[in-house]
N, C-alpha and C. Protein backbone atom coordinates (compact mmCIF):
# COMPACT_ATOMS: atom_id res chain seq x y z
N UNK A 1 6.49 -0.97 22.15
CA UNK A 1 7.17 -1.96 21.35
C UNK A 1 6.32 -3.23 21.29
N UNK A 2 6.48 -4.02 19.95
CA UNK A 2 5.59 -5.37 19.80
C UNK A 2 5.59 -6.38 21.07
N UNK A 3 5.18 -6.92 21.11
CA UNK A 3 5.44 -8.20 21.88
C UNK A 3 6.31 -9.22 21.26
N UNK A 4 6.29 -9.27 20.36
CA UNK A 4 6.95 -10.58 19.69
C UNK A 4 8.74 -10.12 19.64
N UNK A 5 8.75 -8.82 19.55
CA UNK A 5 10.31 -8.00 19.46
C UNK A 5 10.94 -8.29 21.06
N UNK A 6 10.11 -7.75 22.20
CA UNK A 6 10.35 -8.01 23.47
C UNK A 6 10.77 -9.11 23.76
N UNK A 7 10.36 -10.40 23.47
CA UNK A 7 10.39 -11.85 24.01
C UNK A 7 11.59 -11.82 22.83
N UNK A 8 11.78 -11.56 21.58
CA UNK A 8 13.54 -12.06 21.04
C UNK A 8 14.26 -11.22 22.13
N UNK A 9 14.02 -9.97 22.10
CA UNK A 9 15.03 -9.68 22.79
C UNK A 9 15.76 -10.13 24.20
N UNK A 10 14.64 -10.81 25.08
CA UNK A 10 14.96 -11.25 26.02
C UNK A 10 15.55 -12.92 25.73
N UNK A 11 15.52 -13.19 24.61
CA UNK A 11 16.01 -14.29 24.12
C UNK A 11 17.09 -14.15 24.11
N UNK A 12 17.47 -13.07 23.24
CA UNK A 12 18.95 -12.54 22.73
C UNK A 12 19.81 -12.22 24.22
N UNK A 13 18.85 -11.16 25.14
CA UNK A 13 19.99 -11.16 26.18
C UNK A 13 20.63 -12.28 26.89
N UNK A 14 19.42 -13.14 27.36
CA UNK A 14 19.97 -14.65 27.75
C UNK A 14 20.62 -15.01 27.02
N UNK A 15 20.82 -15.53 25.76
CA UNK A 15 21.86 -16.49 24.85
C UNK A 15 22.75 -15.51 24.96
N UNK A 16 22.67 -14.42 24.86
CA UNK A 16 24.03 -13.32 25.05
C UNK A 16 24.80 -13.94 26.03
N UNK A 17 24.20 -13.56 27.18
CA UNK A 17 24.77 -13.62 28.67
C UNK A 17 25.61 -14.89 28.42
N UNK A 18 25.04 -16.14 28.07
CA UNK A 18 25.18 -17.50 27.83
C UNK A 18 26.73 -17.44 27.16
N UNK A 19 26.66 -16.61 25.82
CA UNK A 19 27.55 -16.49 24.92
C UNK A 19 28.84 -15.95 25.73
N UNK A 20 29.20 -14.73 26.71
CA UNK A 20 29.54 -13.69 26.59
C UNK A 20 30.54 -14.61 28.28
N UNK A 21 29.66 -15.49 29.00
CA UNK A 21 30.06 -15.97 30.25
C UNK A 21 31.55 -17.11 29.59
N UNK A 22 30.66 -17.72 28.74
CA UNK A 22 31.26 -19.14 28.01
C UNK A 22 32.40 -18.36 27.56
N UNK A 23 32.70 -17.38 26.82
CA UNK A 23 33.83 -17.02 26.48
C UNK A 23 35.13 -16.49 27.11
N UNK A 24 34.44 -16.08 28.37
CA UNK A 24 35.72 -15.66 29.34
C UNK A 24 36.63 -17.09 29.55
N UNK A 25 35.98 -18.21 30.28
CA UNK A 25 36.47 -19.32 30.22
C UNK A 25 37.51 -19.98 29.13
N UNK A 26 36.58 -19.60 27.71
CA UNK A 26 36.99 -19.98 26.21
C UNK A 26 38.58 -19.19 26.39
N UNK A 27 38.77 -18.08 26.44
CA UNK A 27 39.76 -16.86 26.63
C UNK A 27 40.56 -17.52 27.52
N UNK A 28 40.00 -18.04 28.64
CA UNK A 28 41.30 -18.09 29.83
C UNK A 28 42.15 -19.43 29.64
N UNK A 29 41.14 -20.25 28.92
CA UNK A 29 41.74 -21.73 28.64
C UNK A 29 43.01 -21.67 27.64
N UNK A 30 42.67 -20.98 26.68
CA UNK A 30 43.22 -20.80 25.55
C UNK A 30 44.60 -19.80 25.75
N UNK A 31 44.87 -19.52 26.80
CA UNK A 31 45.98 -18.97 27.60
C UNK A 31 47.18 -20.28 27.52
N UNK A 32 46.42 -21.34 27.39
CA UNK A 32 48.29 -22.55 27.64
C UNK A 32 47.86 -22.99 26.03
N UNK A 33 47.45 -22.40 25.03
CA UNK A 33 47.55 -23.37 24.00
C UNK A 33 49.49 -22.90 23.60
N UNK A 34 49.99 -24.12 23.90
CA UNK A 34 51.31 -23.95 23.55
C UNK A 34 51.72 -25.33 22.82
N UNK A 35 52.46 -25.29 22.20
CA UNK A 35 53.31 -26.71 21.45
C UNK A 35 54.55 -25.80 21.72
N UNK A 36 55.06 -26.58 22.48
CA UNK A 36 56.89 -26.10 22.39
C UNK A 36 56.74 -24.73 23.11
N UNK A 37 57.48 -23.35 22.32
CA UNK A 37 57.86 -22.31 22.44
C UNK A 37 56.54 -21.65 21.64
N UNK A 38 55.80 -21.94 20.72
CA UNK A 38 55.00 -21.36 19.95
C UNK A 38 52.98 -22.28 20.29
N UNK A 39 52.76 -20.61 20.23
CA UNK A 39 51.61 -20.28 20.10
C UNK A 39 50.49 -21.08 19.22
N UNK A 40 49.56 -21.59 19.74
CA UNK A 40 48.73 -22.18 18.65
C UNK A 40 47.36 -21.46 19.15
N UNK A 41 46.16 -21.57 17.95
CA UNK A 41 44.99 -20.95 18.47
C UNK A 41 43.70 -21.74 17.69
N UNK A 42 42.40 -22.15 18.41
CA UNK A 42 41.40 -22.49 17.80
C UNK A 42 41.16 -22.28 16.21
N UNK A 43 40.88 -20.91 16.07
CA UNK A 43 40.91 -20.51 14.72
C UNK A 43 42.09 -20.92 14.24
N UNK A 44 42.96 -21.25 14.35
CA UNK A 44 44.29 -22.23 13.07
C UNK A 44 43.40 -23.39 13.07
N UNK A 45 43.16 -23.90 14.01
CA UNK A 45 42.92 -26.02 14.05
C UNK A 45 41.37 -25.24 12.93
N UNK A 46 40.75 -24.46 13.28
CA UNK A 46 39.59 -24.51 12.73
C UNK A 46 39.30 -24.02 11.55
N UNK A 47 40.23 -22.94 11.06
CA UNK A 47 40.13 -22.29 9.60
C UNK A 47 41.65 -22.52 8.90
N UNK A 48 42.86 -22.02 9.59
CA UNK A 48 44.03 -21.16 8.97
C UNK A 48 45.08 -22.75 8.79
N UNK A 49 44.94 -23.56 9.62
CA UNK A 49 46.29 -24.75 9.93
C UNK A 49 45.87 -25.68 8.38
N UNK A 50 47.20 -26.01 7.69
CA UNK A 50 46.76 -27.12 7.00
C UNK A 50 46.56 -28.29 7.85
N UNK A 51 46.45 -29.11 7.26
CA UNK A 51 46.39 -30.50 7.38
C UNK A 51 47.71 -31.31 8.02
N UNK A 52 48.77 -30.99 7.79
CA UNK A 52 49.99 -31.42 8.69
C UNK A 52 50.53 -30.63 9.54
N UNK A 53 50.13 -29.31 9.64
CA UNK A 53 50.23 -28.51 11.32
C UNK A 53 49.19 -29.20 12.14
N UNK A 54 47.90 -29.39 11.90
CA UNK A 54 47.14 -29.68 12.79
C UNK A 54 47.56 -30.99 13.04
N UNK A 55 47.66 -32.32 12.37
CA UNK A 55 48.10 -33.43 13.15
C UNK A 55 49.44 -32.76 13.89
N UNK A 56 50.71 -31.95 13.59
CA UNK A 56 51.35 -31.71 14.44
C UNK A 56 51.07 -31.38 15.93
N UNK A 57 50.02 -30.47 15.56
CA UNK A 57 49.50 -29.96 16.78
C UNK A 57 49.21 -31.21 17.94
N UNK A 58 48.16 -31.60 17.13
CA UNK A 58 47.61 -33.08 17.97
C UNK A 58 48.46 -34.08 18.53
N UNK A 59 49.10 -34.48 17.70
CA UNK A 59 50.50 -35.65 18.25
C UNK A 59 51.38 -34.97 19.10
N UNK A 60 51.89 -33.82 19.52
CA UNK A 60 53.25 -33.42 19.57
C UNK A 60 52.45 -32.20 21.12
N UNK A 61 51.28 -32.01 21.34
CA UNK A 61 50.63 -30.91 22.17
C UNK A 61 50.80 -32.21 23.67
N UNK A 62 51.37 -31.35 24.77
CA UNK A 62 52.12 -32.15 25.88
C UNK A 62 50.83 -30.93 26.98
N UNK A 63 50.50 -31.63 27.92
CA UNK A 63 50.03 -31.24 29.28
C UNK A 63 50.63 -29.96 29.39
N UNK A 64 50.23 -28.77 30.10
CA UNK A 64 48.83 -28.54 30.14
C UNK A 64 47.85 -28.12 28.91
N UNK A 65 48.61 -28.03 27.95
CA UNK A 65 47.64 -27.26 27.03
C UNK A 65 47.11 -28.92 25.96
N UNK A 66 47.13 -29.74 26.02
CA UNK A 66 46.34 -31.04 25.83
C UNK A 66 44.90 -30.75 26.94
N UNK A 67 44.93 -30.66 28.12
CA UNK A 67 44.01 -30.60 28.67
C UNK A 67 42.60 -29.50 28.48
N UNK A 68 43.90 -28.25 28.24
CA UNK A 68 42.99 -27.14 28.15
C UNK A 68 42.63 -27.14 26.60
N UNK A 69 42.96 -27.44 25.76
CA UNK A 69 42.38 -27.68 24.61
C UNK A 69 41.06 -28.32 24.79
N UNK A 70 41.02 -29.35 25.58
CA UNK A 70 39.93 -30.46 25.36
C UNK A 70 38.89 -29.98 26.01
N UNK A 71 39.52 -29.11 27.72
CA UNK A 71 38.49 -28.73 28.43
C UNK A 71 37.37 -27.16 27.27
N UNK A 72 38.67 -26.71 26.13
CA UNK A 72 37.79 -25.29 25.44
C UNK A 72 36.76 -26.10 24.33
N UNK A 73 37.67 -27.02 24.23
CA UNK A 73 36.32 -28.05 23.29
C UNK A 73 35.06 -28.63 23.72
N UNK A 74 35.33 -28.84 24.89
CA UNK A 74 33.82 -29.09 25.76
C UNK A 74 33.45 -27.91 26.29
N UNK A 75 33.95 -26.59 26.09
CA UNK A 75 33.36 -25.59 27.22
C UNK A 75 32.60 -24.99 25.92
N UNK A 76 33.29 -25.25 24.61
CA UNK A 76 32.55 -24.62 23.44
C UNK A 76 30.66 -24.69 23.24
N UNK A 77 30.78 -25.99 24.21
CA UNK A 77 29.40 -26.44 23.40
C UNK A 77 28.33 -25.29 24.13
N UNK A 78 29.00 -25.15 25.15
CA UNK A 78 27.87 -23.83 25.71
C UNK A 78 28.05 -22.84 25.46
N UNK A 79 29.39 -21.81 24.64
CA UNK A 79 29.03 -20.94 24.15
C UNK A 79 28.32 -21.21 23.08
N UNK A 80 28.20 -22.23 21.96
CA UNK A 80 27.59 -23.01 21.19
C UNK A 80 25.84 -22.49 21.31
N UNK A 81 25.64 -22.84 22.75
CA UNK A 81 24.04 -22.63 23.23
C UNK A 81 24.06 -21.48 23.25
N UNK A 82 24.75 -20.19 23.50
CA UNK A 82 24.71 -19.18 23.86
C UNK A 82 24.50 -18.14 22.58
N UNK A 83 25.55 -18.60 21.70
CA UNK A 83 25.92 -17.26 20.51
C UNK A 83 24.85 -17.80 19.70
N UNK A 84 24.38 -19.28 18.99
CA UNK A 84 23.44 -19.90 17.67
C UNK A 84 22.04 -18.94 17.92
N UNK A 85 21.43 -19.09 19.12
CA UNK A 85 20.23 -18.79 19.45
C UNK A 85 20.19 -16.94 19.49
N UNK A 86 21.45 -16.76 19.90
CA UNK A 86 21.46 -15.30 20.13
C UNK A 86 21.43 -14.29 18.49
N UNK A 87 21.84 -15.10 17.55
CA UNK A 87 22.33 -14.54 16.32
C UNK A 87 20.52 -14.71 15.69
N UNK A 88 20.64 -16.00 16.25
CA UNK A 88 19.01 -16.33 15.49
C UNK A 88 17.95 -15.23 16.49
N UNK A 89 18.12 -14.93 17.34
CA UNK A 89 16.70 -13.94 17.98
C UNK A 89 17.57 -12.77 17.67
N UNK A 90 18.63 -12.32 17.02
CA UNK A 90 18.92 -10.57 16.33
C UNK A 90 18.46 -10.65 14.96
N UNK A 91 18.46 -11.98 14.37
CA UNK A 91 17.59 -11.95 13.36
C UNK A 91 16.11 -11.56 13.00
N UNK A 92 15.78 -12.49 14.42
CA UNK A 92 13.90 -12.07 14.28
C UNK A 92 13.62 -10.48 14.78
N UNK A 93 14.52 -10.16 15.86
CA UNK A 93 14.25 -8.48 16.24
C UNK A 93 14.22 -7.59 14.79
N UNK A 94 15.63 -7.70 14.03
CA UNK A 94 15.76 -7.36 13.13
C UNK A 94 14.20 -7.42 11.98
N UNK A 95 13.66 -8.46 11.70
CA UNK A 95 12.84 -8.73 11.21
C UNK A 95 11.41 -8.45 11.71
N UNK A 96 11.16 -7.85 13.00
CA UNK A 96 10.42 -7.48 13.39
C UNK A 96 10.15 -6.33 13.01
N UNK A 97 11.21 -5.47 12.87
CA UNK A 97 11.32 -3.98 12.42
C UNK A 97 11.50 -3.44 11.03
N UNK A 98 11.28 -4.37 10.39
CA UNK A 98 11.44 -4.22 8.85
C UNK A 98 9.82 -4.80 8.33
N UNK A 99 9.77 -3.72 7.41
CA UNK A 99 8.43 -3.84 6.52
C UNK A 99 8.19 -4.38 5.38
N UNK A 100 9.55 -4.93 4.75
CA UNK A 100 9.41 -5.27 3.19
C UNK A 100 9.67 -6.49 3.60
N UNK A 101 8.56 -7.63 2.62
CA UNK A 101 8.59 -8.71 3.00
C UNK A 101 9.73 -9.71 2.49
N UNK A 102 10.43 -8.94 1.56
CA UNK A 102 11.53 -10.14 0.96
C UNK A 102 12.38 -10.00 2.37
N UNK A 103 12.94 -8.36 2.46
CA UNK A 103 13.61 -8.67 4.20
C UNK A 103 13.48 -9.58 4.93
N UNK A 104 11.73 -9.24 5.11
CA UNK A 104 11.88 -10.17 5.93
C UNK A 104 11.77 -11.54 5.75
N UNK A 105 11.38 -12.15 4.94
CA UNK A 105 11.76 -13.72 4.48
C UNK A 105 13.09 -14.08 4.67
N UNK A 106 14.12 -13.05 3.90
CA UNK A 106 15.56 -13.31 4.42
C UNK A 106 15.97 -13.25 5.76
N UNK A 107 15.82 -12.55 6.35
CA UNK A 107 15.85 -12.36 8.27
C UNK A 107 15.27 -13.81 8.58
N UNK A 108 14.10 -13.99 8.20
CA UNK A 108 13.50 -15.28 9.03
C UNK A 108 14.55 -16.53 8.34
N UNK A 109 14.66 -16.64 7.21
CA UNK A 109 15.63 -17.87 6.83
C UNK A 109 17.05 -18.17 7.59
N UNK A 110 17.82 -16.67 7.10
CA UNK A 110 19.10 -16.69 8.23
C UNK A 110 18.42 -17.07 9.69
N UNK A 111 17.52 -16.48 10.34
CA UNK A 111 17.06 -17.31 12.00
C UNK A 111 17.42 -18.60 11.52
N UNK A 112 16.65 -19.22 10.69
CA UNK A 112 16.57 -21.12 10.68
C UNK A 112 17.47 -21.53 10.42
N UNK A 113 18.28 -20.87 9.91
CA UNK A 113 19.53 -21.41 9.40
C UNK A 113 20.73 -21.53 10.42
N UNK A 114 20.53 -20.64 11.76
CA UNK A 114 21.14 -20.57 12.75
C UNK A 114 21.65 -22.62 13.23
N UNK A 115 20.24 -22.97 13.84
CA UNK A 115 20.34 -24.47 13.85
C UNK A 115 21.85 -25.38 13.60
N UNK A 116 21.35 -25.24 11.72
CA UNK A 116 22.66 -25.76 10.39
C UNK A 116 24.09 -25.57 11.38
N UNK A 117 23.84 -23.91 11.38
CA UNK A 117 25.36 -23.69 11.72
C UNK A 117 26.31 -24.41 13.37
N UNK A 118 25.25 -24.25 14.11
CA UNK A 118 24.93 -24.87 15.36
C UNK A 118 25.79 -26.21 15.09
N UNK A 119 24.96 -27.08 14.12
CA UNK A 119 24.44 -28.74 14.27
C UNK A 119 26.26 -28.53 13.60
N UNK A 120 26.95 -27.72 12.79
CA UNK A 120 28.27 -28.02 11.99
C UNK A 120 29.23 -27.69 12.96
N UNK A 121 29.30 -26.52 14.11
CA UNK A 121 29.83 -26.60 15.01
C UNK A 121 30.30 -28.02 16.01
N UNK A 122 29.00 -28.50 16.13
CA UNK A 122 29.03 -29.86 17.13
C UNK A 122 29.47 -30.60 16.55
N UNK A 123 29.63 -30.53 15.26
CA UNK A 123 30.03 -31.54 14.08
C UNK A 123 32.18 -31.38 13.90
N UNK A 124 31.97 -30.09 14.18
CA UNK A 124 33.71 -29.55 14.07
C UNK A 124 33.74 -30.24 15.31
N UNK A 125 33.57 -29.75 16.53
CA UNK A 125 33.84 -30.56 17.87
C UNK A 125 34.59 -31.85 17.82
N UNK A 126 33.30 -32.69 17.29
CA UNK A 126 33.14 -34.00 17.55
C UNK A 126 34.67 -34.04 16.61
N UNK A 127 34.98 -33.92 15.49
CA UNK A 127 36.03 -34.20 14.80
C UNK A 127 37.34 -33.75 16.04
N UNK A 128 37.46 -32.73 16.14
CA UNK A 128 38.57 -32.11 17.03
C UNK A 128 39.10 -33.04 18.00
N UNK A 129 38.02 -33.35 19.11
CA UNK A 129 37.95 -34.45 20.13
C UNK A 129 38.41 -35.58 19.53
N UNK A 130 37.78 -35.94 19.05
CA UNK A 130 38.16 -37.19 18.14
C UNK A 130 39.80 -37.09 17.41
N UNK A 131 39.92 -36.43 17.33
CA UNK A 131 41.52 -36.03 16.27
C UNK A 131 42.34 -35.80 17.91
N UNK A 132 42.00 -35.33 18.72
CA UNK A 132 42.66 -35.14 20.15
C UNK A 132 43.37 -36.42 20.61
N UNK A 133 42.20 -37.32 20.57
CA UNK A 133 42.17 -38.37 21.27
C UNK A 133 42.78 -39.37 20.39
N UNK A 134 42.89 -39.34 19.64
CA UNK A 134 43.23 -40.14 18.44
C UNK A 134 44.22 -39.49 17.24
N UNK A 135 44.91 -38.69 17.18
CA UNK A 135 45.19 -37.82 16.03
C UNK A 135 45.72 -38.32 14.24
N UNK A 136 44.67 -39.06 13.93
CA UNK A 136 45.12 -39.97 12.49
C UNK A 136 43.67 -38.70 11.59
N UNK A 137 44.22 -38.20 10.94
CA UNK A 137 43.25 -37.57 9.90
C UNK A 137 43.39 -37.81 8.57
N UNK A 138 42.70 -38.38 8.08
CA UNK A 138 42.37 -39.35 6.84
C UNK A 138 41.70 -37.94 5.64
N UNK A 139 41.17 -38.70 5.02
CA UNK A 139 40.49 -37.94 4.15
C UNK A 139 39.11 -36.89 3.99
N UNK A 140 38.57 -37.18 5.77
CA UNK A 140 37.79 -36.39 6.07
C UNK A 140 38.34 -35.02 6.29
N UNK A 141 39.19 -34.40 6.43
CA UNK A 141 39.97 -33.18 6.75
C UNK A 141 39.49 -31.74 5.71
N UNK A 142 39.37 -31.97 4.59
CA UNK A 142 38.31 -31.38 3.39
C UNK A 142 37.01 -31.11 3.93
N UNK A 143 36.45 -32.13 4.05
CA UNK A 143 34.92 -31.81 4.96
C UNK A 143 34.77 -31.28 6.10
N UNK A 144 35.95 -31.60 6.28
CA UNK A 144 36.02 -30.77 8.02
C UNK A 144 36.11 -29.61 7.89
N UNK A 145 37.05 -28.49 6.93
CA UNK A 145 37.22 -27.33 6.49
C UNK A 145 35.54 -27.04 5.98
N UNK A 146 35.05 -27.88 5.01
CA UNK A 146 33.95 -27.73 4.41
C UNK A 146 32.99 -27.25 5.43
N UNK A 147 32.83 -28.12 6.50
CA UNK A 147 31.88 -27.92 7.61
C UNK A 147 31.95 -26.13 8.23
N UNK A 148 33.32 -26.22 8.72
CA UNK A 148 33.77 -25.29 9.79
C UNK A 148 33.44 -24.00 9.01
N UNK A 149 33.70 -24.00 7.10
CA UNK A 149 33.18 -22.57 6.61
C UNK A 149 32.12 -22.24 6.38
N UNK A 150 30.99 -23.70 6.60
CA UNK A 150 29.91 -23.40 6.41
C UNK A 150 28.82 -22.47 7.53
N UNK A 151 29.95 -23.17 8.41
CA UNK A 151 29.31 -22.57 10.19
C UNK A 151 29.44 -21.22 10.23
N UNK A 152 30.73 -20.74 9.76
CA UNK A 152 31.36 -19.22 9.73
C UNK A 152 30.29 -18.21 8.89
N UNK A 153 30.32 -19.12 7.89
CA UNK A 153 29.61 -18.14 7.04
C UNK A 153 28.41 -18.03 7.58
N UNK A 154 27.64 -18.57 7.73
CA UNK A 154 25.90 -18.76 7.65
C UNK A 154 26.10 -18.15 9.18
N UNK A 155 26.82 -18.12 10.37
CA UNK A 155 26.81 -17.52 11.38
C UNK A 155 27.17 -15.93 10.99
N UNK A 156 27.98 -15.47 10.30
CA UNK A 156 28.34 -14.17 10.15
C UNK A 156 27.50 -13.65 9.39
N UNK A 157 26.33 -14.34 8.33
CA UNK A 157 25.57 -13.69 7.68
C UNK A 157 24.47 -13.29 7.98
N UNK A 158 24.23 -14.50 9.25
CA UNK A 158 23.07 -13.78 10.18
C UNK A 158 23.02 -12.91 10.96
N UNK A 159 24.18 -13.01 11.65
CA UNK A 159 24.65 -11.50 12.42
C UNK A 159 24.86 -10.21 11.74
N UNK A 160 26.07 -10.27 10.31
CA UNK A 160 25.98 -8.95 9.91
C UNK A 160 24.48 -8.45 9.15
N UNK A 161 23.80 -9.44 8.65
CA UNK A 161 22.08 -9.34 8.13
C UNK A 161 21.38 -8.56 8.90
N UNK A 162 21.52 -9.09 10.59
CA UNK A 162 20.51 -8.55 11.25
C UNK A 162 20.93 -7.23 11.48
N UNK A 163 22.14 -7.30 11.87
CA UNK A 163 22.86 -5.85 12.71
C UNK A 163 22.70 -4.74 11.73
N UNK A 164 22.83 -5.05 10.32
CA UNK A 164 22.78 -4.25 9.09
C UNK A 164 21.05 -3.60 8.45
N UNK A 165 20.87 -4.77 8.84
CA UNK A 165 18.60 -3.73 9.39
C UNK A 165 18.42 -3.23 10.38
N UNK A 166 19.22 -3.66 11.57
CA UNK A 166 18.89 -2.97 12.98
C UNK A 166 19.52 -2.03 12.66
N UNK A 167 20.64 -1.45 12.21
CA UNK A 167 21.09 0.15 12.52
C UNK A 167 20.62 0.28 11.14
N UNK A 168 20.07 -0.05 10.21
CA UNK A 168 19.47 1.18 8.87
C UNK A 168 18.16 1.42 9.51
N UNK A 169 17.39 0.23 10.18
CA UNK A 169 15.97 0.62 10.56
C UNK A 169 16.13 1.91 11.61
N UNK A 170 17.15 2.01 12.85
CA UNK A 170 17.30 2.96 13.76
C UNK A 170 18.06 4.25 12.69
N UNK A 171 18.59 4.39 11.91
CA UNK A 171 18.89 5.35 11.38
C UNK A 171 17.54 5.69 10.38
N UNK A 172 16.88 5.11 9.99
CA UNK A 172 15.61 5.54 9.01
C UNK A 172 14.40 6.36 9.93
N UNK A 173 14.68 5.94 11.05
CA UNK A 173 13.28 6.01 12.31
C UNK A 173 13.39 7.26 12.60
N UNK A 174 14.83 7.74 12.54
CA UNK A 174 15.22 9.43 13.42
C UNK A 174 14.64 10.44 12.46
């Protein structure tokens, strides 16, 4: 195997590991997200909640799950380190193993683009925290959605991109 494939991959397992540790935590925190009698979850505040569930959420969310919210918002930033880098080195493996160069131009772009999605994550954060600590959401709330789908997407396109050359390249090879 190349050298250059070896070193992503050992990239990928570390940011894996990184990814895969951070989430048990992410999982266990997210055990008291409660308001009242009912259930709340990251993905609502981050994709599914309008705009007046989520200030509900924020104003009206009482100890313990105020805490553990804040503690999954700071624990995010290291799965953050873990999954960006990991999606971006299944990209370059991916791209290692592919011969046609538009592939691979696209493989290498989705890698760089990893970053973007990264830098919009820290960017959702910072809003969240901020809306925690403060819960008045103005007219930034649009951009905030704007941000959070931009992260989704450009993260899921690098992953299903790569994963989608890695098993045609292993199915072409046999």
């Amino acid at each position: 195997m190349r050298a250059a494939y070896q070193r992503w991959l050992k990239l990928f397992l570390f940011s894996f590991g990184i990814a895969i540790a951070s989430s048990f935590i992410l999982q266990w925190l997210a055990g008291d997200f409660w308001l009242g009698d009912e259930k709340f979850s990251i993905l609502g505040l981050e994709l599914f909640y309008p705009k007046k569930q989520v200030i509900d959420i924020l104003t009206q969310i009482k100890q313990p799950a105020r805490i553990a919210l804040n503690y999954q918002l700071i624990f995010d930033f290291a799965f953050m380190a873990g999954v960006y880098p990991a999606i971006a080195s299944l990209c370059m493996m991916a791209r290692e193993k592919t011969v046609k160069n538009g592939a691979r131009n696209f493989l290498f772009a989705l890698a760089m683009l990893q970053p973007v999605a990264w830098a919009f994550d820290v960017t959702e954060n910072i809003y969240l925290l901020s809306w925690l600590d403060k819960p008045e959401i103005g007219d930034e709330f649009s951009r905030y959605h704007n941000i959070v789908a931009a992260k989704w997407i450009i993260a899921a396109m690098g992953f299903f991109a790569a994963m989608t050359f890695l098993v045609y390249r292993r199915r072409n090879s046999r």
